[in-house]
PDB file of N, CA and C in Angstrom:
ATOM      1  N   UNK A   1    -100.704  78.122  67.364  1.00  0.00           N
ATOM      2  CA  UNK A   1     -99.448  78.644  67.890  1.00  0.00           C
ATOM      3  C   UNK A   1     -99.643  80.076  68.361  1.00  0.00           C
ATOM      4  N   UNK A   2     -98.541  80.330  69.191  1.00  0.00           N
ATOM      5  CA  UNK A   2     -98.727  81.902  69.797  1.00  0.00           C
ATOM      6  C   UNK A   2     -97.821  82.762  68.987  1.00  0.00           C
ATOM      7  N   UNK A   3     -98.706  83.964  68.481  1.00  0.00           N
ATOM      8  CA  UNK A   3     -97.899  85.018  68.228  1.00  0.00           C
ATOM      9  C   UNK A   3     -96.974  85.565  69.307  1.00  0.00           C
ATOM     10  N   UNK A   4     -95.888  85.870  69.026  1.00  0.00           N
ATOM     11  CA  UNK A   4     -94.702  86.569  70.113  1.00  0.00           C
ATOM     12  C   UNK A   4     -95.577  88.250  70.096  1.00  0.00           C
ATOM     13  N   UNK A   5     -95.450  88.826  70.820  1.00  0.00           N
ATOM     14  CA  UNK A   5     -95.990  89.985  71.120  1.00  0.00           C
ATOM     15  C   UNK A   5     -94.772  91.044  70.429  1.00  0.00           C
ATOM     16  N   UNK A   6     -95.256  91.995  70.062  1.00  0.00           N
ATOM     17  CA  UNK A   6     -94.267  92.653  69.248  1.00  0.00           C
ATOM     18  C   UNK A   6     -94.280  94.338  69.887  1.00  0.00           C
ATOM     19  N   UNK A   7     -93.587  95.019  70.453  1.00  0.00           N
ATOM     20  CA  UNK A   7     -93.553  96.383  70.561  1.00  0.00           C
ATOM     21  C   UNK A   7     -93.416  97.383  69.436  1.00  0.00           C
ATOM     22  N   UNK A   8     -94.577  98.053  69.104  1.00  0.00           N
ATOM     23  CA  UNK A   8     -95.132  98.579  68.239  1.00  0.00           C
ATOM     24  C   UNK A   8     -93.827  99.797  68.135  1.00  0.00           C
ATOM     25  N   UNK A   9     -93.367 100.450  67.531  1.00  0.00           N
ATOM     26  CA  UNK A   9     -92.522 102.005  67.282  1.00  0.00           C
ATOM     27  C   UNK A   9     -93.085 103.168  68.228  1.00  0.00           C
ATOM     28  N   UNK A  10     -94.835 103.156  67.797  1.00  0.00           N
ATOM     29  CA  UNK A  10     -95.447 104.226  68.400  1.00  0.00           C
ATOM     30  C   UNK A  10     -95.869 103.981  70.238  1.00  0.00           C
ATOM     31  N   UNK A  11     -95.996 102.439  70.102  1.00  0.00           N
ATOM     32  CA  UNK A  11     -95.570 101.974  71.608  1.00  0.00           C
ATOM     33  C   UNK A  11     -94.226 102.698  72.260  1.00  0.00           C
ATOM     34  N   UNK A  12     -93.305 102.807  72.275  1.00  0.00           N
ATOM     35  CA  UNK A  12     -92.254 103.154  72.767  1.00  0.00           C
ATOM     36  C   UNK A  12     -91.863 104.412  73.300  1.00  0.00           C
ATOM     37  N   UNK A  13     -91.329 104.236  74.457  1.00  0.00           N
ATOM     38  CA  UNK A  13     -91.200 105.514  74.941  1.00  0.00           C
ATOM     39  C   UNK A  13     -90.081 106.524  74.916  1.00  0.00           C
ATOM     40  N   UNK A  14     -89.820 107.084  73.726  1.00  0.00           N
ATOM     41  CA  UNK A  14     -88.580 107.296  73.067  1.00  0.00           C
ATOM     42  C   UNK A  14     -87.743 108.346  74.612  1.00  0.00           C
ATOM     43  N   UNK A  15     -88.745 109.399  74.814  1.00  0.00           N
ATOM     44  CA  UNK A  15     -87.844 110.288  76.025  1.00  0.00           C
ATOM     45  C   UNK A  15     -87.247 108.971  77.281  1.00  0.00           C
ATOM     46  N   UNK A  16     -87.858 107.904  77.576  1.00  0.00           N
ATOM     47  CA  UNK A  16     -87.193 107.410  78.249  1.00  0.00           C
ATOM     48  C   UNK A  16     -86.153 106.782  77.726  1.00  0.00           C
ATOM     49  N   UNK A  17     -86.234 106.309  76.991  1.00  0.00           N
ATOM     50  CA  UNK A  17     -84.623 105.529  76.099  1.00  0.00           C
ATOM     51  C   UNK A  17     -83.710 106.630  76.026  1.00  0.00           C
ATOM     52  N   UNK A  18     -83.974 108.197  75.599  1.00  0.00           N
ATOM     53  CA  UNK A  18     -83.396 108.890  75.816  1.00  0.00           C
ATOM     54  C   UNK A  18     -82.384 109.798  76.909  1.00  0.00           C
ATOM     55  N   UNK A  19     -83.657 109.575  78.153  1.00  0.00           N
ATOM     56  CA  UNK A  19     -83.221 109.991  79.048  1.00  0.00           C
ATOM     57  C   UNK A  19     -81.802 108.792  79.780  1.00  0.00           C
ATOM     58  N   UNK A  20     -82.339 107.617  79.483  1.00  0.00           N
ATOM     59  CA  UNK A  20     -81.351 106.539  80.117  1.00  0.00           C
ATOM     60  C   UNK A  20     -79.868 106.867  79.118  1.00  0.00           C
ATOM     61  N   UNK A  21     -80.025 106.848  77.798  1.00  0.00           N
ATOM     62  CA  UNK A  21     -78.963 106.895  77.203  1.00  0.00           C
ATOM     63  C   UNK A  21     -77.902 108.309  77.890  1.00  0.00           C
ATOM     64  N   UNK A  22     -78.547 109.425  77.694  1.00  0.00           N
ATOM     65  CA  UNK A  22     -78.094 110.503  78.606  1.00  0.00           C
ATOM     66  C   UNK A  22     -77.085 110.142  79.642  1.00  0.00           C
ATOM     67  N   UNK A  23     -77.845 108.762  80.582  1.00  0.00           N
ATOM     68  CA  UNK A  23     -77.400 109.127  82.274  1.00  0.00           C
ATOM     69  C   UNK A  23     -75.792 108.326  81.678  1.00  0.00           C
ATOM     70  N   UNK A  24     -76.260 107.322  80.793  1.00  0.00           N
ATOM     71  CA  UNK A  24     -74.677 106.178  80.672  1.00  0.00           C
ATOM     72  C   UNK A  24     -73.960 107.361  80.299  1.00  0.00           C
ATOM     73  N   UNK A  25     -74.148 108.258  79.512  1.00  0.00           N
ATOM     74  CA  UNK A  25     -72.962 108.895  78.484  1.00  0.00           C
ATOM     75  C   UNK A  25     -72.510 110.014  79.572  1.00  0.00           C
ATOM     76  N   UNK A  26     -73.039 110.846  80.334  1.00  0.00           N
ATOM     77  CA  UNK A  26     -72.328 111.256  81.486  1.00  0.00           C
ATOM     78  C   UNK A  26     -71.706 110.115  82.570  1.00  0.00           C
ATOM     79  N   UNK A  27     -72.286 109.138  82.947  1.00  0.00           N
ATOM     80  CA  UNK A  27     -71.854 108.417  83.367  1.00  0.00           C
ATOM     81  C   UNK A  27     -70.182 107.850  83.182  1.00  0.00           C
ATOM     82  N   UNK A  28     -69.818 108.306  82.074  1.00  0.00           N
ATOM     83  CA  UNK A  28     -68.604 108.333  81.674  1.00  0.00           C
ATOM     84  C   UNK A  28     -67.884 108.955  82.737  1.00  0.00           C
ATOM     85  N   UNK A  29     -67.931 110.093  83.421  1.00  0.00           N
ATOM     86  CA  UNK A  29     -67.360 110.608  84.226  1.00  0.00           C
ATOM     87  C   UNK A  29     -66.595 109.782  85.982  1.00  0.00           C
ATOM     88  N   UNK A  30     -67.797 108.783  86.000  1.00  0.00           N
ATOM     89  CA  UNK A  30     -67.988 107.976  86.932  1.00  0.00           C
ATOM     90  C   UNK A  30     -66.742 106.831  86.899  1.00  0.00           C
ATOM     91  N   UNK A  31     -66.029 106.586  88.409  1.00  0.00           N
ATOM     92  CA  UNK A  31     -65.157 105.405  88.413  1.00  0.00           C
ATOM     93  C   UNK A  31     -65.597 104.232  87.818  1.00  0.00           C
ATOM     94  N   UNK A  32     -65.122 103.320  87.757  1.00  0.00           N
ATOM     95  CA  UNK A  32     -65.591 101.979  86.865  1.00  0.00           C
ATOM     96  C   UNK A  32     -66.903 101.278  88.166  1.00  0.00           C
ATOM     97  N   UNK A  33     -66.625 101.291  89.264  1.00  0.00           N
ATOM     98  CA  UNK A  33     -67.028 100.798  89.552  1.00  0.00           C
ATOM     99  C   UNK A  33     -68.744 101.163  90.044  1.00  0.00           C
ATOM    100  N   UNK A  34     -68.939 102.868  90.349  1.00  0.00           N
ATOM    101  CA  UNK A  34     -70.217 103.718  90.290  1.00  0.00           C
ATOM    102  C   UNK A  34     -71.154 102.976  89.003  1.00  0.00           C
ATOM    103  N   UNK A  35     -69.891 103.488  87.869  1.00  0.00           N
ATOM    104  CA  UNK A  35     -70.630 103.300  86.497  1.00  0.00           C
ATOM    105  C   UNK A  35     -71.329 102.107  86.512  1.00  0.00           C
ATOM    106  N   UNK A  36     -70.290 101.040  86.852  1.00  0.00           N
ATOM    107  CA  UNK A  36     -71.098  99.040  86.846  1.00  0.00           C
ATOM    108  C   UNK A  36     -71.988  99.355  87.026  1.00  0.00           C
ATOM    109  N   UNK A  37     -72.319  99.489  88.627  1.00  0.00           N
ATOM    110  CA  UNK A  37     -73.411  99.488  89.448  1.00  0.00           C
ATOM    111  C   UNK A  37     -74.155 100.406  89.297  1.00  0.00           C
ATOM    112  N   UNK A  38     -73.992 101.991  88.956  1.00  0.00           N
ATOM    113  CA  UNK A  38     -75.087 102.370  88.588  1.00  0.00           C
ATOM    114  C   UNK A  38     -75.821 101.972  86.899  1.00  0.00           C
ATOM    115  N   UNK A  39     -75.241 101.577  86.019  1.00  0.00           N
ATOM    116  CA  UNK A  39     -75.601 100.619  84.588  1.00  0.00           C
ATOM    117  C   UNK A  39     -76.345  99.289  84.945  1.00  0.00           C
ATOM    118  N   UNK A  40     -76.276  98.714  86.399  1.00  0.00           N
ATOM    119  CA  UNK A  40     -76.692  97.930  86.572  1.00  0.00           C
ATOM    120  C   UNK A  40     -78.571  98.504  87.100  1.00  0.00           C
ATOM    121  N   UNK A  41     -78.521  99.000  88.008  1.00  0.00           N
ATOM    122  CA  UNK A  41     -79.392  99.700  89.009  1.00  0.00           C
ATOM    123  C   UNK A  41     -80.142 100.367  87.748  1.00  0.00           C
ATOM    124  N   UNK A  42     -79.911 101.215  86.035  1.00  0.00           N
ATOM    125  CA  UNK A  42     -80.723 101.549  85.507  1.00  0.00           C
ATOM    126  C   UNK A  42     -80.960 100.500  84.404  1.00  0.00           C
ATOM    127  N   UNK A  43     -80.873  99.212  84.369  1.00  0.00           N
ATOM    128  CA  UNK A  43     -81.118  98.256  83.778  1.00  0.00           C
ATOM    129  C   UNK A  43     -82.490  97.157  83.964  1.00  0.00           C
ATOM    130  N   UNK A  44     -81.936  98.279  85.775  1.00  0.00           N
ATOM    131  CA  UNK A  44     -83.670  97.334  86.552  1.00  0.00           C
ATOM    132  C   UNK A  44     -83.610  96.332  87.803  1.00  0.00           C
ATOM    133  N   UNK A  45     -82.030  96.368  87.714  1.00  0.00           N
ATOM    134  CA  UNK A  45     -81.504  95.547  89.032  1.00  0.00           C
ATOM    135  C   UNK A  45     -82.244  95.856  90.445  1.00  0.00           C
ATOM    136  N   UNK A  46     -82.365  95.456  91.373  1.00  0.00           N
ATOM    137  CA  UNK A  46     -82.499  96.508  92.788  1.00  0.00           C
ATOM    138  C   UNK A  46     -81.110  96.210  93.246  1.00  0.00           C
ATOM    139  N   UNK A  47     -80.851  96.885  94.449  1.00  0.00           N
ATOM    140  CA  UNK A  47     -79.890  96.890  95.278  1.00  0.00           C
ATOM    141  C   UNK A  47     -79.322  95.376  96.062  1.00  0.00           C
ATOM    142  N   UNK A  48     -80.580  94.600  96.515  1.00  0.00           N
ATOM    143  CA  UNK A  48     -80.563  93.800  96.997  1.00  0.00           C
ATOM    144  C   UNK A  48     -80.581  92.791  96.194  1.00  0.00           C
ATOM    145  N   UNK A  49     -80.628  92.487  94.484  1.00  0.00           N
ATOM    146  CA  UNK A  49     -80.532  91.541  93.696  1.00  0.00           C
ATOM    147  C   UNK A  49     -78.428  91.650  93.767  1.00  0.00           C
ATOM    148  N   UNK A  50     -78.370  93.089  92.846  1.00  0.00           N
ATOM    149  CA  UNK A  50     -76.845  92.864  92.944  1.00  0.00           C
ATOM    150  C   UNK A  50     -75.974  92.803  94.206  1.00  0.00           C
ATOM    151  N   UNK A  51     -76.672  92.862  95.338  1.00  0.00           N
ATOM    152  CA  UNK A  51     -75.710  92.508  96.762  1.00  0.00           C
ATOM    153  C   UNK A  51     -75.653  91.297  96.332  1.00  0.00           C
ATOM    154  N   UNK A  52     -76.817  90.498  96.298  1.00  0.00           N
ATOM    155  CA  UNK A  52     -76.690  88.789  96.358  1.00  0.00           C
ATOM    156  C   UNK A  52     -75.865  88.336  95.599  1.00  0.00           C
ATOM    157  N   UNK A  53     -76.124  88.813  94.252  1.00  0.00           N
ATOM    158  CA  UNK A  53     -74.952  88.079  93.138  1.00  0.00           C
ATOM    159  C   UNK A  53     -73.493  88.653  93.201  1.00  0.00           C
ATOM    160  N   UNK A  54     -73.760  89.877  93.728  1.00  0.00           N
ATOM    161  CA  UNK A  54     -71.716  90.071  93.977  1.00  0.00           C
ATOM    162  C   UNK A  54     -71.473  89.867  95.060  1.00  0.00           C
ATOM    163  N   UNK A  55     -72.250  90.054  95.925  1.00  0.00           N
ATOM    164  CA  UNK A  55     -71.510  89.430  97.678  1.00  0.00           C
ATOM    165  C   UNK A  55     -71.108  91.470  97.875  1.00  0.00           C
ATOM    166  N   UNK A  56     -71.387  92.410  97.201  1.00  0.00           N
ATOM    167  CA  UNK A  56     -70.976  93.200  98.027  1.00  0.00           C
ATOM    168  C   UNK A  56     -71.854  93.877  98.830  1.00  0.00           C
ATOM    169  N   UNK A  57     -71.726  94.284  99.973  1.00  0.00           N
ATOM    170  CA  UNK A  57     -72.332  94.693 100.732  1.00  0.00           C
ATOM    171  C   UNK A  57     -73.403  95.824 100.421  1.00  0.00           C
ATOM    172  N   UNK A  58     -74.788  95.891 100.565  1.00  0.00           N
ATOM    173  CA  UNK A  58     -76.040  96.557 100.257  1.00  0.00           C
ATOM    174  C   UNK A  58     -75.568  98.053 100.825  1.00  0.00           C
ATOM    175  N   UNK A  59     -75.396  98.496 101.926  1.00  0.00           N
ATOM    176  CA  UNK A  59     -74.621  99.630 101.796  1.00  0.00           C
ATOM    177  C   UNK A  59     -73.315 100.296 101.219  1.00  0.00           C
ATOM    178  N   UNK A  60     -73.032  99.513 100.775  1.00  0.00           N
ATOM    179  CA  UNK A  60     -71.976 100.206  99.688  1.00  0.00           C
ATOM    180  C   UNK A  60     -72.236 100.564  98.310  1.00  0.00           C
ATOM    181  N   UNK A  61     -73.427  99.586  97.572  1.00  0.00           N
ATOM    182  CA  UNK A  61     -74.254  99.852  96.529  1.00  0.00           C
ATOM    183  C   UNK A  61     -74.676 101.084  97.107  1.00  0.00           C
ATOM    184  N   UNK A  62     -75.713 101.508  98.040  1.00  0.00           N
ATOM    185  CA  UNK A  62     -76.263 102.923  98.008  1.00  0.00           C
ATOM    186  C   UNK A  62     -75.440 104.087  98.315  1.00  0.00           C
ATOM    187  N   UNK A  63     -74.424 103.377  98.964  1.00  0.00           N
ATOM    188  CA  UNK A  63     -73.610 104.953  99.050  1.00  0.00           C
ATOM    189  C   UNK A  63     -73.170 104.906  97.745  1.00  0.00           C
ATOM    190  N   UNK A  64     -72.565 103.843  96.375  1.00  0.00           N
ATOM    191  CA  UNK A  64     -72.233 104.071  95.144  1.00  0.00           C
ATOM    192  C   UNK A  64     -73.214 105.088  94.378  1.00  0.00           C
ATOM    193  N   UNK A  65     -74.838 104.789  94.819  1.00  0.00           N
ATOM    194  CA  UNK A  65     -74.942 104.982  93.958  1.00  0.00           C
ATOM    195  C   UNK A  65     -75.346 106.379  94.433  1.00  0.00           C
ATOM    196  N   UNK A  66     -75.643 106.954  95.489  1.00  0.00           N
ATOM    197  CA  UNK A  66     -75.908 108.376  95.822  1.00  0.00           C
ATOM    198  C   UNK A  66     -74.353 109.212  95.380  1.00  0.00           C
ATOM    199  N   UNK A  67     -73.466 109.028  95.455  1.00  0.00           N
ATOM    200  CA  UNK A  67     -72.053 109.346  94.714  1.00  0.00           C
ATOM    201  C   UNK A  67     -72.227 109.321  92.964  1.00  0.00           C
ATOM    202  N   UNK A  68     -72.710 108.467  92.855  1.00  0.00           N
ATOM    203  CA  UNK A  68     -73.221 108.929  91.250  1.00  0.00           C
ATOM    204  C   UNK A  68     -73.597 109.631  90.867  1.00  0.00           C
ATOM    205  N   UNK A  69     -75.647 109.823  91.471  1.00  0.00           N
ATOM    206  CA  UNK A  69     -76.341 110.815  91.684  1.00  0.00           C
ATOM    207  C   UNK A  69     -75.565 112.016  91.575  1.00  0.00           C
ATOM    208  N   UNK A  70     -75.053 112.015  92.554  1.00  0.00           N
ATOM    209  CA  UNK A  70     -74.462 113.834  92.899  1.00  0.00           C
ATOM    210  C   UNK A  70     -73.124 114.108  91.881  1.00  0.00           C
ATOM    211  N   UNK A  71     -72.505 113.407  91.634  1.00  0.00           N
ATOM    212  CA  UNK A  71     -71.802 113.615  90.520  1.00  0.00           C
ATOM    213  C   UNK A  71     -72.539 114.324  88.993  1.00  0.00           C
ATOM    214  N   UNK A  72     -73.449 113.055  89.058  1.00  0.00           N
ATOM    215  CA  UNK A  72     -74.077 113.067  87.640  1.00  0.00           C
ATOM    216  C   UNK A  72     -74.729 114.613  87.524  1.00  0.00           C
ATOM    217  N   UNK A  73     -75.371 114.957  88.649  1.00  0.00           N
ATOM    218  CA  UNK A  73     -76.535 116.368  89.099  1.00  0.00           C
ATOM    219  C   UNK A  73     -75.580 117.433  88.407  1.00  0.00           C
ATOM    220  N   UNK A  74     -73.947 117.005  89.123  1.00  0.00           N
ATOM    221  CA  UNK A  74     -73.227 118.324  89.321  1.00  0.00           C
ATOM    222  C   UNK A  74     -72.625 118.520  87.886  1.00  0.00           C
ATOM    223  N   UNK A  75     -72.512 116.945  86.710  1.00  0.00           N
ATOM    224  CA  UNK A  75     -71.930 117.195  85.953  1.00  0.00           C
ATOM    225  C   UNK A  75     -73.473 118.365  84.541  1.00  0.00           C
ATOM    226  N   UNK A  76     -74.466 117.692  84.971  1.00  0.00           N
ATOM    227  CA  UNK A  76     -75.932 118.077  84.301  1.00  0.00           C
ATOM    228  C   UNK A  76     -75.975 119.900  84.724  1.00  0.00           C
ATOM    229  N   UNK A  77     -75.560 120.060  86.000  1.00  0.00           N
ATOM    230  CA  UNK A  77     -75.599 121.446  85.785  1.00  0.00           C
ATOM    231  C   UNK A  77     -74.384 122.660  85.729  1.00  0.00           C
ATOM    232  N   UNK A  78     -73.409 121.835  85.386  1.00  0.00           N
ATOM    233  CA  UNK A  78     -72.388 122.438  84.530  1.00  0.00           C
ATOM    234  C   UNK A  78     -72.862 122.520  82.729  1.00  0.00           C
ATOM    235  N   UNK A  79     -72.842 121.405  82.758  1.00  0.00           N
ATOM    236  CA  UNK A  79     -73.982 121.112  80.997  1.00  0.00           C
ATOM    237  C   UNK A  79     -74.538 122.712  80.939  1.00  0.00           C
ATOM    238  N   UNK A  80     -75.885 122.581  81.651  1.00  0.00           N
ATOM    239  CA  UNK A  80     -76.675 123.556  81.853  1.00  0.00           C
ATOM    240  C   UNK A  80     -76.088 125.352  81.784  1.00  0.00           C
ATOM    241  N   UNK A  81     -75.740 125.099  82.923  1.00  0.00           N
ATOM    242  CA  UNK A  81     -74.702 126.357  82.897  1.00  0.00           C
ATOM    243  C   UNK A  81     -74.114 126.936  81.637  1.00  0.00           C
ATOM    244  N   UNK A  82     -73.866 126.251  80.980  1.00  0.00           N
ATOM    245  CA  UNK A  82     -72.543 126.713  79.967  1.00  0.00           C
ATOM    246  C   UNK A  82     -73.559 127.107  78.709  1.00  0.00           C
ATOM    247  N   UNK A  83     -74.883 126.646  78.561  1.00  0.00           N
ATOM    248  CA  UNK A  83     -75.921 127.042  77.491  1.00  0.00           C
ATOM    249  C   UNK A  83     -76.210 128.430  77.256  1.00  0.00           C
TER     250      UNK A  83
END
C-alpha cells in the first residue's frame, strides 16, 4: 500500500501562510464582491478558470482585481504610516 505523503511542520512555509492570511484580513475592507474574487485568485484560481465557472466576464475579474490591489497597497500604507 501507499503511504499518503505528509507535509512535514519544518516543510512549510509559514511567511507565506502568513502573508496570505494578512491579504484576507485587510481584505475586509473590500466590497463582497473584490473580496470573492480576489479569495478566489489567492486560493490559486486563474482568471480564466473563474470566468468559465461564473460566466463573468475575464475583464471584469482584472479590473476587480487591480481595484483590490490598489485598495489593499493604500490600506498597507496607511498601516505603515501610523507605526
Amino acid at each position: 500500500t501507499e503511504t499518503p505523503t505528509t507535509t512535514l511542520v519544518s516543510d512549510y512555509d509559514i511567511s507565506e501562510a502568513i502573508k496570505r492570511e494578512e491579504a484576507m484580513i485587510m481584505a475586509n475592507h473590500l466590497p463582497w464582491f473584490d473580496r470573492t474574487v480576489l479569495s478566489l485568485y489567492l486560493d490559486g484560481w486563474s482568471m480564466a478558470q473563474i470566468s468559465r465557472e461564473s460566466g463573468i466576464n475575464v475583464s471584469v475579474l482584472y479590473e476587480s482585481i487591480s481595484k483590490s490591489k490598489n485598495k489593499l497597497r493604500y490600506v498597507i500604507s496607511k498601516r505603515t504610516n501610523q507605526k
